[in-house]
PDB file of N, CA and C in Angstrom:
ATOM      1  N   UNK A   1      12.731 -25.053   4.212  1.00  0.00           N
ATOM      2  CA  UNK A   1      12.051 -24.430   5.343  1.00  0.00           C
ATOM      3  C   UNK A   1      11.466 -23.088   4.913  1.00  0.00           C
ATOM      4  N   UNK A   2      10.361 -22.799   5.802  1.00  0.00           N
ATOM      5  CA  UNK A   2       9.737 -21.203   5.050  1.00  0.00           C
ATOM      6  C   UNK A   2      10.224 -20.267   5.730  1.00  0.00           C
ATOM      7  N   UNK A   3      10.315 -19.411   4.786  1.00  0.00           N
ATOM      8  CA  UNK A   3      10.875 -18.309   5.482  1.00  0.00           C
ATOM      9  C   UNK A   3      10.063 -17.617   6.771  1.00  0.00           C
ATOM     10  N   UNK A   4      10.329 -16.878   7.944  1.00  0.00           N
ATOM     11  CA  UNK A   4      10.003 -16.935   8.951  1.00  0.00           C
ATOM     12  C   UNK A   4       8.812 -15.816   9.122  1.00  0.00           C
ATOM     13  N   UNK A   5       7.788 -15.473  10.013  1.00  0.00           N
ATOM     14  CA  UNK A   5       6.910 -14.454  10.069  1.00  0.00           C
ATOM     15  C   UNK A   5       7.581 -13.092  10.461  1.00  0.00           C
ATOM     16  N   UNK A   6       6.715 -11.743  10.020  1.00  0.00           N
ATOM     17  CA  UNK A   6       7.583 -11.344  10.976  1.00  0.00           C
ATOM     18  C   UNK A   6       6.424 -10.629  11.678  1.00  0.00           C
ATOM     19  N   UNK A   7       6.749 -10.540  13.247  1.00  0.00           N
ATOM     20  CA  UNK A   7       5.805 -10.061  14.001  1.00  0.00           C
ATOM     21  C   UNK A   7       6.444  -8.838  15.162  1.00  0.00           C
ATOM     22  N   UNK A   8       5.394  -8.374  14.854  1.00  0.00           N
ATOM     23  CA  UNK A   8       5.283  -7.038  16.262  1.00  0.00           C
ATOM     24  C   UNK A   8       3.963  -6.824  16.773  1.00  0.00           C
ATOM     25  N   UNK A   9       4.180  -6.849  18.301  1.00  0.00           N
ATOM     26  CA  UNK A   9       3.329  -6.686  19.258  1.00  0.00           C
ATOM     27  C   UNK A   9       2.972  -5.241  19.871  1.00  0.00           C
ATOM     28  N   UNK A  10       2.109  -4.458  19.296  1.00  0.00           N
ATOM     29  CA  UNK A  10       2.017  -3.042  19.809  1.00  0.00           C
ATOM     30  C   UNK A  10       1.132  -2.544  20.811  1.00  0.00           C
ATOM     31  N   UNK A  11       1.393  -2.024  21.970  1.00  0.00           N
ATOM     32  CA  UNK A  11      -0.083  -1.728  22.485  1.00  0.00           C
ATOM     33  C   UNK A  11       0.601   0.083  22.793  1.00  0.00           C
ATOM     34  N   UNK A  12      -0.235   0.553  23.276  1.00  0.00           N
ATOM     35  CA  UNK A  12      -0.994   2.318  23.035  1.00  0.00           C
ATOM     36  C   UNK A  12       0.617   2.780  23.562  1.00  0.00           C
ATOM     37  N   UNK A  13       1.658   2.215  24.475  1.00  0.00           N
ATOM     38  CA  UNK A  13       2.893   2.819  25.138  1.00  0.00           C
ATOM     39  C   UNK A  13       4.005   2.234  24.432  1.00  0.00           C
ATOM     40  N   UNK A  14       3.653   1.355  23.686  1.00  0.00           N
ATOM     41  CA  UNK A  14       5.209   1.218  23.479  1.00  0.00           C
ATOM     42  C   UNK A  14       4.996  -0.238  22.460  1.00  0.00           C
ATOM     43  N   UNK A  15       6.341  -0.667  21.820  1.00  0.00           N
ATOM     44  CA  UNK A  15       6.201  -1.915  21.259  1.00  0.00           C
ATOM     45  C   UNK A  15       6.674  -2.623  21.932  1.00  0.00           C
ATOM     46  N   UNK A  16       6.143  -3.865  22.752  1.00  0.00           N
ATOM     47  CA  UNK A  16       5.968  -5.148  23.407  1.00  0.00           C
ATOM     48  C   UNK A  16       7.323  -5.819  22.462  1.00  0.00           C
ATOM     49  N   UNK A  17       7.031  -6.573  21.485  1.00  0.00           N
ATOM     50  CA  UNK A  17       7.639  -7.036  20.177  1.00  0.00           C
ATOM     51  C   UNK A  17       8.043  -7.054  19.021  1.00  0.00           C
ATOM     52  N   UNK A  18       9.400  -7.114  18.591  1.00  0.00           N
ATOM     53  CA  UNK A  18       9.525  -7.133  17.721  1.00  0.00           C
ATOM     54  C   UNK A  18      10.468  -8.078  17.096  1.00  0.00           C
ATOM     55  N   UNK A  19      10.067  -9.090  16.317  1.00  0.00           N
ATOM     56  CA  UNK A  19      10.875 -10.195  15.427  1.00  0.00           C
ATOM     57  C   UNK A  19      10.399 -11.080  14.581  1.00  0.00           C
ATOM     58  N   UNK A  20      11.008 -11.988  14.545  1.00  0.00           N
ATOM     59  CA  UNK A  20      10.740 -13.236  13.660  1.00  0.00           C
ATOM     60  C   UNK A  20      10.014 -14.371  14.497  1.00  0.00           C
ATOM     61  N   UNK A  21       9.356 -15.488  13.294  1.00  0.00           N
ATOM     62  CA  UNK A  21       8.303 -16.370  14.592  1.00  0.00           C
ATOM     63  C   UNK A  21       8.086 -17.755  13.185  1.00  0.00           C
ATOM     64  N   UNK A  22       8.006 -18.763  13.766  1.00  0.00           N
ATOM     65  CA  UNK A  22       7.520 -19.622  12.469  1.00  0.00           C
ATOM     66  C   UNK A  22       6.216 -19.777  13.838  1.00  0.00           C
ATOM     67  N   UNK A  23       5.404 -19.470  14.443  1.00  0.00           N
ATOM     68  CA  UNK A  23       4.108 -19.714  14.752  1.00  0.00           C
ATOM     69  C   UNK A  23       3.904 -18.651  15.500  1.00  0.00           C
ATOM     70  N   UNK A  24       2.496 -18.033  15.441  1.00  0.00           N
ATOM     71  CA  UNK A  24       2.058 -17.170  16.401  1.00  0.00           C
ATOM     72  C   UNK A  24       0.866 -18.017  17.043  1.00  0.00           C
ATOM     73  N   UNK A  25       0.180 -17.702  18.144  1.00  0.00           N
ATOM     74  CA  UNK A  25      -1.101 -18.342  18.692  1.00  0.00           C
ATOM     75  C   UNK A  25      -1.964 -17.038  19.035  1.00  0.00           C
ATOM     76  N   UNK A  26      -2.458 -16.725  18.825  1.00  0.00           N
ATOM     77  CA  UNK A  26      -3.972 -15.505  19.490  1.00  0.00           C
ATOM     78  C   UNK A  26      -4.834 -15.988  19.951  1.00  0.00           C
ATOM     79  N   UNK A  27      -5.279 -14.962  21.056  1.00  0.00           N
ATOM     80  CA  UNK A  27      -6.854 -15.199  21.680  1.00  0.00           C
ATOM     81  C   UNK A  27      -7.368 -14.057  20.568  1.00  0.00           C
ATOM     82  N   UNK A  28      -8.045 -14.838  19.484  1.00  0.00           N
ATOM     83  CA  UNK A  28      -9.027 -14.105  18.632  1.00  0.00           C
ATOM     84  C   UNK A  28     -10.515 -13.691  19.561  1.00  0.00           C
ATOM     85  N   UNK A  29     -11.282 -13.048  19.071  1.00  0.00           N
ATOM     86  CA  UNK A  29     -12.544 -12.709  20.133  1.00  0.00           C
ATOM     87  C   UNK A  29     -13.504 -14.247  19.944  1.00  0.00           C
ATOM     88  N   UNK A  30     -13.396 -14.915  19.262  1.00  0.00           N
ATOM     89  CA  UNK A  30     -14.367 -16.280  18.964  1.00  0.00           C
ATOM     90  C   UNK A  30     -13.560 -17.235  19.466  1.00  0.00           C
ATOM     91  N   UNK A  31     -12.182 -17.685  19.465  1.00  0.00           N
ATOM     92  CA  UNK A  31     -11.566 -19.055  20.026  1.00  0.00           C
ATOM     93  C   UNK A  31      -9.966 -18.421  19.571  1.00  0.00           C
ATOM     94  N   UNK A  32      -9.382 -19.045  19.705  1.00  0.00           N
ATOM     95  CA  UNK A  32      -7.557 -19.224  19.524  1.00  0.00           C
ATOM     96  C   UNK A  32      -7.482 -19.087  17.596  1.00  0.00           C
ATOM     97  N   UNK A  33      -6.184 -18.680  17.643  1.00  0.00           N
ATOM     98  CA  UNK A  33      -5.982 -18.794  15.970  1.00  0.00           C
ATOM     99  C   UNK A  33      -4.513 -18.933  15.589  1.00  0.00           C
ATOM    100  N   UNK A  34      -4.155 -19.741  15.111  1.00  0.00           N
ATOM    101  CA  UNK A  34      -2.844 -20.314  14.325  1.00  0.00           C
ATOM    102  C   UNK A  34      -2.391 -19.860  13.295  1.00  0.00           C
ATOM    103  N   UNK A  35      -1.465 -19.054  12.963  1.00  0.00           N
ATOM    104  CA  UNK A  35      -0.717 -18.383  11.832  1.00  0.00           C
ATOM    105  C   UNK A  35       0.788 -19.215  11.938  1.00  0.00           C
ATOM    106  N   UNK A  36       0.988 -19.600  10.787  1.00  0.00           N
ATOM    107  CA  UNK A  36       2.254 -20.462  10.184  1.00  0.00           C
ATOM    108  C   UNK A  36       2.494 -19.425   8.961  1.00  0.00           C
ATOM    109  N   UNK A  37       3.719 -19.506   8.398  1.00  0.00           N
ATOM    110  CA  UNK A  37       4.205 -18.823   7.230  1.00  0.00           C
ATOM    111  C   UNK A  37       3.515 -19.057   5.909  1.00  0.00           C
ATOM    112  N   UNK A  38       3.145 -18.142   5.200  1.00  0.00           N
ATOM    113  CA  UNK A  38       2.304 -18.366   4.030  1.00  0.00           C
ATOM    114  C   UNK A  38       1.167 -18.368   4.473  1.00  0.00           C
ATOM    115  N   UNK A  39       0.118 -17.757   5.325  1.00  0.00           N
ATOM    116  CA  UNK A  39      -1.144 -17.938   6.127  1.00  0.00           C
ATOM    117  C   UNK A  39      -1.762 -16.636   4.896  1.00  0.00           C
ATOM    118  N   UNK A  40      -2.902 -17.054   4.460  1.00  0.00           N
ATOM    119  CA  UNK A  40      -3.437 -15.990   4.049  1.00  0.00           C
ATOM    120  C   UNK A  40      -4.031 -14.698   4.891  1.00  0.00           C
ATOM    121  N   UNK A  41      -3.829 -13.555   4.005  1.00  0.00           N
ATOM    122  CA  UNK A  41      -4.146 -12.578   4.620  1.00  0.00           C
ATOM    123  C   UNK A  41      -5.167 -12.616   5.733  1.00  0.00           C
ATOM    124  N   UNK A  42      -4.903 -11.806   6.970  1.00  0.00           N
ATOM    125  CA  UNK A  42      -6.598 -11.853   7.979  1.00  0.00           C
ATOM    126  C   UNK A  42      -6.502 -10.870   8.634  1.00  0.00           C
ATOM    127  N   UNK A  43      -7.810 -10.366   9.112  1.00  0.00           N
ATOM    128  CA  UNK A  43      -7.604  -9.315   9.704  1.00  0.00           C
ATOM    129  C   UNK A  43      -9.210  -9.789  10.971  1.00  0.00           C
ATOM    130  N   UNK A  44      -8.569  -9.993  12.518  1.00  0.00           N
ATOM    131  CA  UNK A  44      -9.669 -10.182  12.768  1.00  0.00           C
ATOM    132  C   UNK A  44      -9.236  -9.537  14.544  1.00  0.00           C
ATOM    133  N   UNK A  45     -10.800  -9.380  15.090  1.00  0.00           N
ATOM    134  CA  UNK A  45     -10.604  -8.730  17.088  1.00  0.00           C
ATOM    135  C   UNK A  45     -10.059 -10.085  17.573  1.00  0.00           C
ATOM    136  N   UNK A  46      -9.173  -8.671  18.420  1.00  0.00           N
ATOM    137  CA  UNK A  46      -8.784  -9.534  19.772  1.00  0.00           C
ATOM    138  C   UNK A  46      -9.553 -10.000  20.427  1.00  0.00           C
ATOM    139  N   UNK A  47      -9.138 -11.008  21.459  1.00  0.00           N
ATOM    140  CA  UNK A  47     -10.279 -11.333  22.988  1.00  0.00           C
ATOM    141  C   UNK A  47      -9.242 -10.694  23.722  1.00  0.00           C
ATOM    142  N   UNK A  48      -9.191 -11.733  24.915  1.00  0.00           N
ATOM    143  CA  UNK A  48      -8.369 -11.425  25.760  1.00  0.00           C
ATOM    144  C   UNK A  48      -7.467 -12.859  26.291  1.00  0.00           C
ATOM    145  N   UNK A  49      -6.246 -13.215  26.477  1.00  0.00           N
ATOM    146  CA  UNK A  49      -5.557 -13.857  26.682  1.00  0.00           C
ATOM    147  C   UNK A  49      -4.305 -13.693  26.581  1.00  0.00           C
ATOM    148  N   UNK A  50      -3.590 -14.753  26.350  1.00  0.00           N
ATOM    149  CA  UNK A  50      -2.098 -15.490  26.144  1.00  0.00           C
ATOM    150  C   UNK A  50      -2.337 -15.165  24.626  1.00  0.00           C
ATOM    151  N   UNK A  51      -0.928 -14.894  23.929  1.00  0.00           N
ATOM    152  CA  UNK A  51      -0.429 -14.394  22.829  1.00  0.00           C
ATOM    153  C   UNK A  51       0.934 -15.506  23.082  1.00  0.00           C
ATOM    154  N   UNK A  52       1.147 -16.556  21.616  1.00  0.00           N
ATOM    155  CA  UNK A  52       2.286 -16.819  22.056  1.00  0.00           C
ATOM    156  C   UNK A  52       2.583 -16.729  20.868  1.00  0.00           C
ATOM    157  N   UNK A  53       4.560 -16.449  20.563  1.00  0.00           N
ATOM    158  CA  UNK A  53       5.036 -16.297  19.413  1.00  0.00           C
ATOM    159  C   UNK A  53       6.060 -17.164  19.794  1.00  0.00           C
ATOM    160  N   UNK A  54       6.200 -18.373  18.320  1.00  0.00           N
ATOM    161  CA  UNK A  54       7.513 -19.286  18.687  1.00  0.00           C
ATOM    162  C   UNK A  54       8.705 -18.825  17.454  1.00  0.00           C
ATOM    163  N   UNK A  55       9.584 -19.171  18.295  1.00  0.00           N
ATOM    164  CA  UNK A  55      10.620 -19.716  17.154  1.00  0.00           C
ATOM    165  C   UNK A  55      11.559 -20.437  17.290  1.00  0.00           C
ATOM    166  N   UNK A  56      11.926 -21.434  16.357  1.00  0.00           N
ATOM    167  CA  UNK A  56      12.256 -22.662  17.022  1.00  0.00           C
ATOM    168  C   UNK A  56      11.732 -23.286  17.890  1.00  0.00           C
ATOM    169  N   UNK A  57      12.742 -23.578  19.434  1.00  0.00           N
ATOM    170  CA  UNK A  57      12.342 -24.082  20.356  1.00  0.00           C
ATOM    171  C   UNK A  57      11.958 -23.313  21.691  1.00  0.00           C
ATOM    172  N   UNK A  58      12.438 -21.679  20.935  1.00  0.00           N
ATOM    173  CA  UNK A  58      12.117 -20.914  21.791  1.00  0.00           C
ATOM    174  C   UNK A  58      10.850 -20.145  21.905  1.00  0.00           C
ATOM    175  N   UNK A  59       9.712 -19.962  22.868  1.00  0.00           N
ATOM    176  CA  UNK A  59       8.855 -19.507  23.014  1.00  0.00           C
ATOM    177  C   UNK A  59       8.232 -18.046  23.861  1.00  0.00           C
ATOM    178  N   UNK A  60       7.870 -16.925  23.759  1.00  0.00           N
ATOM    179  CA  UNK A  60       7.481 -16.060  23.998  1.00  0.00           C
ATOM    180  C   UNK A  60       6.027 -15.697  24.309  1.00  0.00           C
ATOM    181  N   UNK A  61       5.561 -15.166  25.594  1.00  0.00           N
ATOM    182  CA  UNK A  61       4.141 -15.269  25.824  1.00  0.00           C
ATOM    183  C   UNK A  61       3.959 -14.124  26.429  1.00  0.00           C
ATOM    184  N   UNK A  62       2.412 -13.569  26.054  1.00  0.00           N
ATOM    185  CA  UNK A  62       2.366 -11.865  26.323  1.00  0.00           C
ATOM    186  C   UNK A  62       0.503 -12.108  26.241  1.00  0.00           C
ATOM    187  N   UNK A  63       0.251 -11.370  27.651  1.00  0.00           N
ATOM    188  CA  UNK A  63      -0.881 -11.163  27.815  1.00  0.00           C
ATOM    189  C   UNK A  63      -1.587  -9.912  26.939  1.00  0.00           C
ATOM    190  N   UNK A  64      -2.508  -9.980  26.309  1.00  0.00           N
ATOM    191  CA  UNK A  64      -3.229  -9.563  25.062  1.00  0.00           C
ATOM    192  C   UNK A  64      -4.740  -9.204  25.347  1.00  0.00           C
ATOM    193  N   UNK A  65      -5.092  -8.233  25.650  1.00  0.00           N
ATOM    194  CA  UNK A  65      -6.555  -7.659  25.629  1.00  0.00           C
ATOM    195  C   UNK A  65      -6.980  -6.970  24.600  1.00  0.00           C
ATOM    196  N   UNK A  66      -8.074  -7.483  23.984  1.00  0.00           N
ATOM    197  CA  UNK A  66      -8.616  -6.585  22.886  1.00  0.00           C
ATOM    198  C   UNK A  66      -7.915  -5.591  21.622  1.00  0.00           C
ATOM    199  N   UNK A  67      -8.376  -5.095  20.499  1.00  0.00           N
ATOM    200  CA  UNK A  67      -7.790  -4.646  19.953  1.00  0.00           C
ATOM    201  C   UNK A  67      -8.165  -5.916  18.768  1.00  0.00           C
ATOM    202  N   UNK A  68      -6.758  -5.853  17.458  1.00  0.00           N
ATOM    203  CA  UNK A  68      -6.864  -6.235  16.211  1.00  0.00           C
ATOM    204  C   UNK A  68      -5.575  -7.068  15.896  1.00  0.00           C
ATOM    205  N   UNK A  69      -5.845  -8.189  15.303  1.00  0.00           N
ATOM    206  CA  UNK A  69      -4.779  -8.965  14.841  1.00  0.00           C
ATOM    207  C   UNK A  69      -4.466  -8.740  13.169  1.00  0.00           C
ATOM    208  N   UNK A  70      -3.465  -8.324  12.477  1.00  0.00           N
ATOM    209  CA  UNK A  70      -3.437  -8.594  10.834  1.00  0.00           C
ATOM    210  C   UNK A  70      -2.101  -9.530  10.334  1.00  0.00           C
ATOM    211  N   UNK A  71      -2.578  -9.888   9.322  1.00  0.00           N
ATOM    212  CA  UNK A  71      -1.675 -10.777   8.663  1.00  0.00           C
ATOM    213  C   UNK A  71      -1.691 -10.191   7.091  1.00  0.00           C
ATOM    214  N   UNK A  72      -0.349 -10.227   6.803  1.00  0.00           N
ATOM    215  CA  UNK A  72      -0.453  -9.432   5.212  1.00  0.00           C
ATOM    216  C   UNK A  72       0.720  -9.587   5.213  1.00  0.00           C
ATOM    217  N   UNK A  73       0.879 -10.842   3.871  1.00  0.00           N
ATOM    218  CA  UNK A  73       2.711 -10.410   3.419  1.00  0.00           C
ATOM    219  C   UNK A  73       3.361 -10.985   4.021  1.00  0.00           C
ATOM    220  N   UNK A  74       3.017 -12.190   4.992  1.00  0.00           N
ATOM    221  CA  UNK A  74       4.385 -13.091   5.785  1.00  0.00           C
ATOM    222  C   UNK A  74       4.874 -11.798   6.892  1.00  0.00           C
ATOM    223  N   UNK A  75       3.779 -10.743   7.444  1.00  0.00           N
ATOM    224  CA  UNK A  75       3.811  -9.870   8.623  1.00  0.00           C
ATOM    225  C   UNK A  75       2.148 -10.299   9.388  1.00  0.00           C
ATOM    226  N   UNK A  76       2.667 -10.163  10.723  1.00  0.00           N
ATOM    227  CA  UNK A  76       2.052 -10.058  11.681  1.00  0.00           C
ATOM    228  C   UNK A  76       2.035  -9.524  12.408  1.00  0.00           C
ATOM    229  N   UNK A  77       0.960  -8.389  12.270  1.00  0.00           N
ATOM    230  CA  UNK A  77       0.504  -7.316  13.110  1.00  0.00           C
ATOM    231  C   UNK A  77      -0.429  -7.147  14.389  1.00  0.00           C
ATOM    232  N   UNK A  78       0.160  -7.140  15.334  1.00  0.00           N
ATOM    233  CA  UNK A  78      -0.778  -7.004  16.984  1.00  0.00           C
ATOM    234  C   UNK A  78      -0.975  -5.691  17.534  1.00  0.00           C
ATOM    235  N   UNK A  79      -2.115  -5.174  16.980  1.00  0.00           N
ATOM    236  CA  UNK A  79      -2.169  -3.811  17.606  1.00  0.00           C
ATOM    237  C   UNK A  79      -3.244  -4.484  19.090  1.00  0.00           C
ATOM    238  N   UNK A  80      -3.043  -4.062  19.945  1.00  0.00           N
ATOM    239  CA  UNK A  80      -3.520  -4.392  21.144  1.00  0.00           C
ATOM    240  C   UNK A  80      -4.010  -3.467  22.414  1.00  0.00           C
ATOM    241  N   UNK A  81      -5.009  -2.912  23.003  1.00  0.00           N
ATOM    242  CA  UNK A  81      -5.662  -2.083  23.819  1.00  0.00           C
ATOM    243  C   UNK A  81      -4.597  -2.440  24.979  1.00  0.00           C
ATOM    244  N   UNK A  82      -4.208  -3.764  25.802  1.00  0.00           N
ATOM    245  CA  UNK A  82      -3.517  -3.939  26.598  1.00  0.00           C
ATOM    246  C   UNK A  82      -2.768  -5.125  25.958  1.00  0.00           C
ATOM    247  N   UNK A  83      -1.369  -4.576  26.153  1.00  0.00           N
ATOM    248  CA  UNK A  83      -0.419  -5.860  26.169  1.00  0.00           C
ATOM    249  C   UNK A  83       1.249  -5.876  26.970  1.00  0.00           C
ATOM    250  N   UNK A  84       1.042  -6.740  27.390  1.00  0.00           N
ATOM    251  CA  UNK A  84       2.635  -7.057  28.992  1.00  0.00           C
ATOM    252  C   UNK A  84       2.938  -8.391  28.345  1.00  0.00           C
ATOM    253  N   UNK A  85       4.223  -8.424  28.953  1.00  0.00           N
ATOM    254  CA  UNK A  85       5.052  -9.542  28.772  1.00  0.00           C
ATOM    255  C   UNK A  85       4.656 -10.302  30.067  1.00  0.00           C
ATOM    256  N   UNK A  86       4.509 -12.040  29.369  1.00  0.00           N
ATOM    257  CA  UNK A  86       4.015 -12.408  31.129  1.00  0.00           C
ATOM    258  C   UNK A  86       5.307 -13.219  31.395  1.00  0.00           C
TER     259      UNK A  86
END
């Protein structure tokens, strides 16, 4: 099994998230985007939507406006203009 992502969800007040994930989902600004472990580096805008981070069978979902998604290193970075737990 691969070792797991690790992700944090930041917006301008505070950190939303912080952990481990074998999938993230984004509203990228062009369509949705899929990060699995070992995803090559990316760095691309937010839209606006549902943010979901899994692990296992458990799932986590956080409304996401604008801002920047990165990936570097088996990390996943959500800096985000607006982001709530929905």
């Amino acid at each position: 099994m691969a070792e797991p992502l690790t992700v944090s969800v930041i917006s301008p007040e505070r950190t939303i998230y912080e952990g481990p994930a074998d999938l993230v989902v984004a509203p990228a600004w062009d369509g949705e985007v899929g990060i699995l472990p070992h995803h090559a580096p990316m760095l691309t805008l937010l839209g606006s939507g549902d943010l979901r981070v899994r692990r296992g069978d458990m799932e986590e979902r956080f409304f996401v406006s604008g801002g920047f998604l990165q990936v570097a290193g088996g990390v996943v970075t959500v800096l985000s203009e607006r982001a709530e737990a929905d």
